[in-house]
N, C-alpha and C. Protein backbone atom coordinates (compact mmCIF):
# COMPACT_ATOMS: atom_id res chain seq x y z
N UNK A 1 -51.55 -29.29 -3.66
CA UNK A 1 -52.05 -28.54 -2.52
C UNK A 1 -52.81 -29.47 -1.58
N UNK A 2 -52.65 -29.38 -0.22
CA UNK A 2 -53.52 -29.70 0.47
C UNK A 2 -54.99 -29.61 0.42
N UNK A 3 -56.19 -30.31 0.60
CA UNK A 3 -57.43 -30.49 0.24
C UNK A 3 -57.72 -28.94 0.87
N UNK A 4 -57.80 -28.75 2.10
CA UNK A 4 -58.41 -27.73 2.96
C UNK A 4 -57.71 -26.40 1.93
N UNK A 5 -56.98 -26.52 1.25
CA UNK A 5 -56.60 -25.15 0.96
C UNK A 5 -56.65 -25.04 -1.10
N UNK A 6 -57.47 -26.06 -1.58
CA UNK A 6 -57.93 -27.03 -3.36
C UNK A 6 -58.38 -25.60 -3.23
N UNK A 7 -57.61 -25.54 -4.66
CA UNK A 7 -58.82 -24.28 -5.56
C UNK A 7 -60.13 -24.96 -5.63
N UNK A 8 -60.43 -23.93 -5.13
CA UNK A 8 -61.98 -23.87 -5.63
C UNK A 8 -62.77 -24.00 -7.26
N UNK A 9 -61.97 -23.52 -7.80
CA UNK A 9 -62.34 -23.93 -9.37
C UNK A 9 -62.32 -25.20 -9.72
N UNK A 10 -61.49 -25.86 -8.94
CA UNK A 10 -61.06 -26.98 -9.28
C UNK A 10 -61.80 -28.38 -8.83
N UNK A 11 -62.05 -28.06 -7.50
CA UNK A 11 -62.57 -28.58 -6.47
C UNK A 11 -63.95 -28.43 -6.58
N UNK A 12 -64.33 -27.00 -6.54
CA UNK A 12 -65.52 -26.94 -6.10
C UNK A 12 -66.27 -26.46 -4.73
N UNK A 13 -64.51 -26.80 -4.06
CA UNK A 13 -65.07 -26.13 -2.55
C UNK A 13 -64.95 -24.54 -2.31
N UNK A 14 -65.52 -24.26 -1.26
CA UNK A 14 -65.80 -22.60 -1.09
C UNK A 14 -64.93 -22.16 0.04
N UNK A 15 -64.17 -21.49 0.48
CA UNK A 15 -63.53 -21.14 1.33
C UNK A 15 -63.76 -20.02 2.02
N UNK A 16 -64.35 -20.60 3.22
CA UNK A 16 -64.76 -19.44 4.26
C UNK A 16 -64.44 -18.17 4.31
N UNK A 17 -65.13 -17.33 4.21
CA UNK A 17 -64.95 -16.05 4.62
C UNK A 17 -63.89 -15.90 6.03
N UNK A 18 -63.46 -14.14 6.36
CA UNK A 18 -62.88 -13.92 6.92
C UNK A 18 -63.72 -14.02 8.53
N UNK A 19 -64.74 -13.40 7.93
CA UNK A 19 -66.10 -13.24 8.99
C UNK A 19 -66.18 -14.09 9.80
N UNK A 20 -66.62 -15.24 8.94
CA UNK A 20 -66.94 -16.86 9.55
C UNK A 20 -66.12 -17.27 10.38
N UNK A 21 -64.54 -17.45 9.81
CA UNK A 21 -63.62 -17.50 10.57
C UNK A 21 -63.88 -17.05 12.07
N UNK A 22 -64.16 -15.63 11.70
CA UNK A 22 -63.90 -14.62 13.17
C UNK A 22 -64.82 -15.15 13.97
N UNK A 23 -65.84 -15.41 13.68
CA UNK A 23 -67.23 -15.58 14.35
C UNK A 23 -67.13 -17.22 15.29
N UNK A 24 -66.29 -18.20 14.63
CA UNK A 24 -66.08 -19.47 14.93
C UNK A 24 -64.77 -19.53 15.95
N UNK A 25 -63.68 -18.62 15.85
CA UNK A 25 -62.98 -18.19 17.00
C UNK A 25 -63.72 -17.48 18.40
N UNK A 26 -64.45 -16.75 18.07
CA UNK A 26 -65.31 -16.04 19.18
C UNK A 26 -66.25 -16.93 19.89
N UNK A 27 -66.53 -18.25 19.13
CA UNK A 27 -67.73 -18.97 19.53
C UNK A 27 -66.97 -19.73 20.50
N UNK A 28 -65.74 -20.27 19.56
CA UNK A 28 -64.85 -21.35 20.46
C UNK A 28 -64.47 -20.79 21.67
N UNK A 29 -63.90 -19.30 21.85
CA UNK A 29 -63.62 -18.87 23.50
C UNK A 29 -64.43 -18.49 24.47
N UNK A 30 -65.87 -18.07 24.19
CA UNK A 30 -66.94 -18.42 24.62
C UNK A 30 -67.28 -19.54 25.58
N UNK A 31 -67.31 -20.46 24.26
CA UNK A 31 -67.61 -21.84 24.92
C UNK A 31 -66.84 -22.20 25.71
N UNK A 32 -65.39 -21.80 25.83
CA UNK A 32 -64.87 -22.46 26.65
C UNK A 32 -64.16 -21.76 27.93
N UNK A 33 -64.61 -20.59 27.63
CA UNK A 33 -64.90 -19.71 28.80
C UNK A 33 -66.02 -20.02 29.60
N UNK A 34 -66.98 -20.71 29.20
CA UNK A 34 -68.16 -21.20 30.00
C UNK A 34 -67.72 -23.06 30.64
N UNK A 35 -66.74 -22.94 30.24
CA UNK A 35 -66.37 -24.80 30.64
C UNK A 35 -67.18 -25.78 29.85
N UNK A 36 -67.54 -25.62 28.46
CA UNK A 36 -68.29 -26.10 27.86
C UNK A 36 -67.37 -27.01 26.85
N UNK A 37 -67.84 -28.02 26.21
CA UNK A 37 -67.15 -28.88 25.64
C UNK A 37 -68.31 -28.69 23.99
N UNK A 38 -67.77 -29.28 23.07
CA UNK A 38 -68.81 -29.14 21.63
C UNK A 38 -69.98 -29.78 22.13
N UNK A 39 -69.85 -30.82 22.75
CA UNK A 39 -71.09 -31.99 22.89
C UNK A 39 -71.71 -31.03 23.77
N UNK A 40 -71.17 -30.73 25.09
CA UNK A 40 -71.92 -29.75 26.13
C UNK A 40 -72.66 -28.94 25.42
N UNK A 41 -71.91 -28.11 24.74
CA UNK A 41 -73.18 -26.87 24.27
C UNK A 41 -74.39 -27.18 23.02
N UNK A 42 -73.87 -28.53 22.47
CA UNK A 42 -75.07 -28.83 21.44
C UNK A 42 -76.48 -29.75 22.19
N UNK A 43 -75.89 -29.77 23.60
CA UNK A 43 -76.72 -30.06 24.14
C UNK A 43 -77.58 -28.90 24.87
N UNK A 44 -77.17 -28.04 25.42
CA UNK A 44 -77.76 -27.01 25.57
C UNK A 44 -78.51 -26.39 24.84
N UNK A 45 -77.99 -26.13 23.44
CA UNK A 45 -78.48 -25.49 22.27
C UNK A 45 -79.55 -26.09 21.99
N UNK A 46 -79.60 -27.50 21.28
CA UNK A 46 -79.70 -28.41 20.48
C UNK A 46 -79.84 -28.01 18.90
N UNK A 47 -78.32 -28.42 18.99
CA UNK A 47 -77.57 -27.37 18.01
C UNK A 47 -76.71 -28.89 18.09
N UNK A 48 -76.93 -29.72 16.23
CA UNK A 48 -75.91 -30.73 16.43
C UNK A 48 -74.77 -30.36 16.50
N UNK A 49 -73.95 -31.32 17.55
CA UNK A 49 -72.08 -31.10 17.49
C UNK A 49 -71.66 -30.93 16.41
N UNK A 50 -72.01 -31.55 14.93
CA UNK A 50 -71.15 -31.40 14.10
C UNK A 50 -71.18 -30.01 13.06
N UNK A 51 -72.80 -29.22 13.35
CA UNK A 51 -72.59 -28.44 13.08
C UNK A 51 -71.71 -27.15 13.97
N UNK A 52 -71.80 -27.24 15.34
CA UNK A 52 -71.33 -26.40 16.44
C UNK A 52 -69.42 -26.82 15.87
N UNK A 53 -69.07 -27.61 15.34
CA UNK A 53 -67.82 -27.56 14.86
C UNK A 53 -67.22 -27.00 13.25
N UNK A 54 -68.34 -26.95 12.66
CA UNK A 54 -68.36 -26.45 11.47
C UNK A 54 -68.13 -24.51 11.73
N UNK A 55 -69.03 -24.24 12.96
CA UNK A 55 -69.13 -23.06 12.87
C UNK A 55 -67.60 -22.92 13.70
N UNK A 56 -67.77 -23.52 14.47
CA UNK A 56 -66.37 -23.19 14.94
C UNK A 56 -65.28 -23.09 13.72
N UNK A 57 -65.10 -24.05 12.88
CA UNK A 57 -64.21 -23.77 12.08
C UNK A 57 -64.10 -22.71 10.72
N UNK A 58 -65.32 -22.11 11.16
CA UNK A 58 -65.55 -20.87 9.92
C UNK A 58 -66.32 -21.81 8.74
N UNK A 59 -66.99 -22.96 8.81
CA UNK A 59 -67.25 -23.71 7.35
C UNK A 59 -68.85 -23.73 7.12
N UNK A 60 -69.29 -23.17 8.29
CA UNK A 60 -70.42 -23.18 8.42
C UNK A 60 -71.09 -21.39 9.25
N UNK A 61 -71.91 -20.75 8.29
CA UNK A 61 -72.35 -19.41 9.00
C UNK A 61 -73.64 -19.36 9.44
N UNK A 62 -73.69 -19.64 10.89
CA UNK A 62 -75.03 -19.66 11.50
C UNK A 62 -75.86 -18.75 10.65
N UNK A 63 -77.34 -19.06 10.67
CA UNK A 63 -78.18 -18.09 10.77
C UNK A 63 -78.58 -17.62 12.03
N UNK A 64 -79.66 -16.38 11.51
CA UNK A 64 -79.90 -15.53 12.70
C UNK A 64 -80.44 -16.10 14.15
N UNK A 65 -81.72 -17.01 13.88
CA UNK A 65 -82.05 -18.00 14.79
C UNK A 65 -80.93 -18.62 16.04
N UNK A 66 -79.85 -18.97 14.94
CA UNK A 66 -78.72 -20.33 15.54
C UNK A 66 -78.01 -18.73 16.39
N UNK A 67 -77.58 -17.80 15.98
CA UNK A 67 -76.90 -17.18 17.23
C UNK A 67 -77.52 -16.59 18.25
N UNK A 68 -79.14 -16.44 18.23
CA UNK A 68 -79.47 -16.35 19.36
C UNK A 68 -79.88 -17.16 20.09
N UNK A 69 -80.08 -18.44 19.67
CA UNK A 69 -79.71 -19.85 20.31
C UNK A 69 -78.71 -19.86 21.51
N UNK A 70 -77.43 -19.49 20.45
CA UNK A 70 -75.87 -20.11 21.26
C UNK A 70 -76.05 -18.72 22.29
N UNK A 71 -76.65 -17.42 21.84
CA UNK A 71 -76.15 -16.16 23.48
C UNK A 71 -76.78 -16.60 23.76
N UNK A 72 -78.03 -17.10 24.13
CA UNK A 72 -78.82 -17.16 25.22
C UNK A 72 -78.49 -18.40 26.25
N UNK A 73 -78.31 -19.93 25.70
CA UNK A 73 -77.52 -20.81 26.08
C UNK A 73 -76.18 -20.48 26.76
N UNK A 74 -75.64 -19.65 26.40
CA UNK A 74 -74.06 -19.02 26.64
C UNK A 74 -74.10 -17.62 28.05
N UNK A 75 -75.63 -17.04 27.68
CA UNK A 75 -76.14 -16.34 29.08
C UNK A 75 -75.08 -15.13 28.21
N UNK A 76 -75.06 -14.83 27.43
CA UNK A 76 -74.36 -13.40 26.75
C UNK A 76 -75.66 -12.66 25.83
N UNK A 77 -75.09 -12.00 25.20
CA UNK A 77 -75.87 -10.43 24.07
C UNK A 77 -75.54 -11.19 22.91
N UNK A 78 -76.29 -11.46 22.18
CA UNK A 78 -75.64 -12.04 20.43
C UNK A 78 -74.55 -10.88 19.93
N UNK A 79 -74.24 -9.78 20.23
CA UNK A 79 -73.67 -8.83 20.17
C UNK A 79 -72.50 -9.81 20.19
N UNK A 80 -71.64 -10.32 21.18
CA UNK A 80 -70.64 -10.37 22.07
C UNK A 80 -70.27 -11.65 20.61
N UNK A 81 -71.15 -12.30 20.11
CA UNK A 81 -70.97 -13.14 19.16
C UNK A 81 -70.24 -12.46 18.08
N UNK A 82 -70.82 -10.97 17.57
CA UNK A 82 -70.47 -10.79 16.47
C UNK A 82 -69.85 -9.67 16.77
N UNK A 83 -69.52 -8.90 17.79
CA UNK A 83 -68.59 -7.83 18.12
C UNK A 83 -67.03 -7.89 17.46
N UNK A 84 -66.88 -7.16 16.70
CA UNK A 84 -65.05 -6.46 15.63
C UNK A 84 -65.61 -7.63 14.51
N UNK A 85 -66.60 -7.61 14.04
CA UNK A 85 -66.34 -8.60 13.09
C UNK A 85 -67.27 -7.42 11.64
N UNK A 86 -66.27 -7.33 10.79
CA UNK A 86 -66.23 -6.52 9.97
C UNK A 86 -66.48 -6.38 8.59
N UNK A 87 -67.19 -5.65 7.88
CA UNK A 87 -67.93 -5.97 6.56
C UNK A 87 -67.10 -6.24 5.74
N UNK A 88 -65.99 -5.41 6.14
CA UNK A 88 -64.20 -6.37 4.95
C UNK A 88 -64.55 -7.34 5.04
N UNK A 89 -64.68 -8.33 6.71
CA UNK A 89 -64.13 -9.87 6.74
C UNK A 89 -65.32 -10.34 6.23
N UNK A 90 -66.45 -9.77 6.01
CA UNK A 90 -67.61 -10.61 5.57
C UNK A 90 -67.37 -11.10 4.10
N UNK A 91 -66.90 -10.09 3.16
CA UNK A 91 -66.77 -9.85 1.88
C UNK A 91 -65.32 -10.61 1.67
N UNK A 92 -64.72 -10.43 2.37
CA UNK A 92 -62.85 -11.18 2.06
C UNK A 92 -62.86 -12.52 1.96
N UNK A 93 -62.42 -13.34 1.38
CA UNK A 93 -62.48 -14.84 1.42
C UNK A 93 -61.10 -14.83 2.51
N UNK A 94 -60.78 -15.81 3.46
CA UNK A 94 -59.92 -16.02 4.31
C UNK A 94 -58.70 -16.06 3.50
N UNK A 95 -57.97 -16.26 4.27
CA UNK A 95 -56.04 -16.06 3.55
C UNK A 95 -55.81 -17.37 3.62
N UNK A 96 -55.11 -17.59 2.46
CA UNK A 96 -54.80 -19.07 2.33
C UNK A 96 -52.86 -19.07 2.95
N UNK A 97 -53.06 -20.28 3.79
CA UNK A 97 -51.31 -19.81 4.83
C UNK A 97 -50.85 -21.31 3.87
């Protein structure tokens, strides 16, 4: 198997929720609905890039602090962050493709 998709038993690694996922898609069109680049908004934030890519990729789940960081930087509702994102996807581990 490819690393990104290693059992976890095996490995050790944890595989993002569905949530996370969702939340790191929403962040990414956001951002780039604002013309923002990773570096751009961790500068805004100050929010390191490499975490602002983690979340983007679902591998990393802000806390409460960090998303009202990114709406307010972003000039949105933390709402708009976590809007259709659903207690299934919180609880579901992502689908392995």
């Amino acid at each position: 198997m490819p690393p990104a998709q290693a059992d976890p038993e095996i490995t050790g690694r944890v595989l993002p929720c569905a949530a996370s996922v969702a939340f790191g898609q929403r962040l990414r069109k956001l951002r780039g609905q604002h013309g923002l680049s990773q570096d751009g908004l961790a500068r805004r934030t100050d929010i390191h890039p490499t975490a602002i890519a983690r979340m983007e990729r679902g591998a990393r789940e802000p806390r409460l602090r960090t998303i009202l960081r990114l709406a307010q930087r972003l000039d949105i509702q933390p709402g708009m962050l976590l809007d259709e994102l659903t207690y299934a996807q919180a609880t579901a581990p992502r689908a392995r493709t």
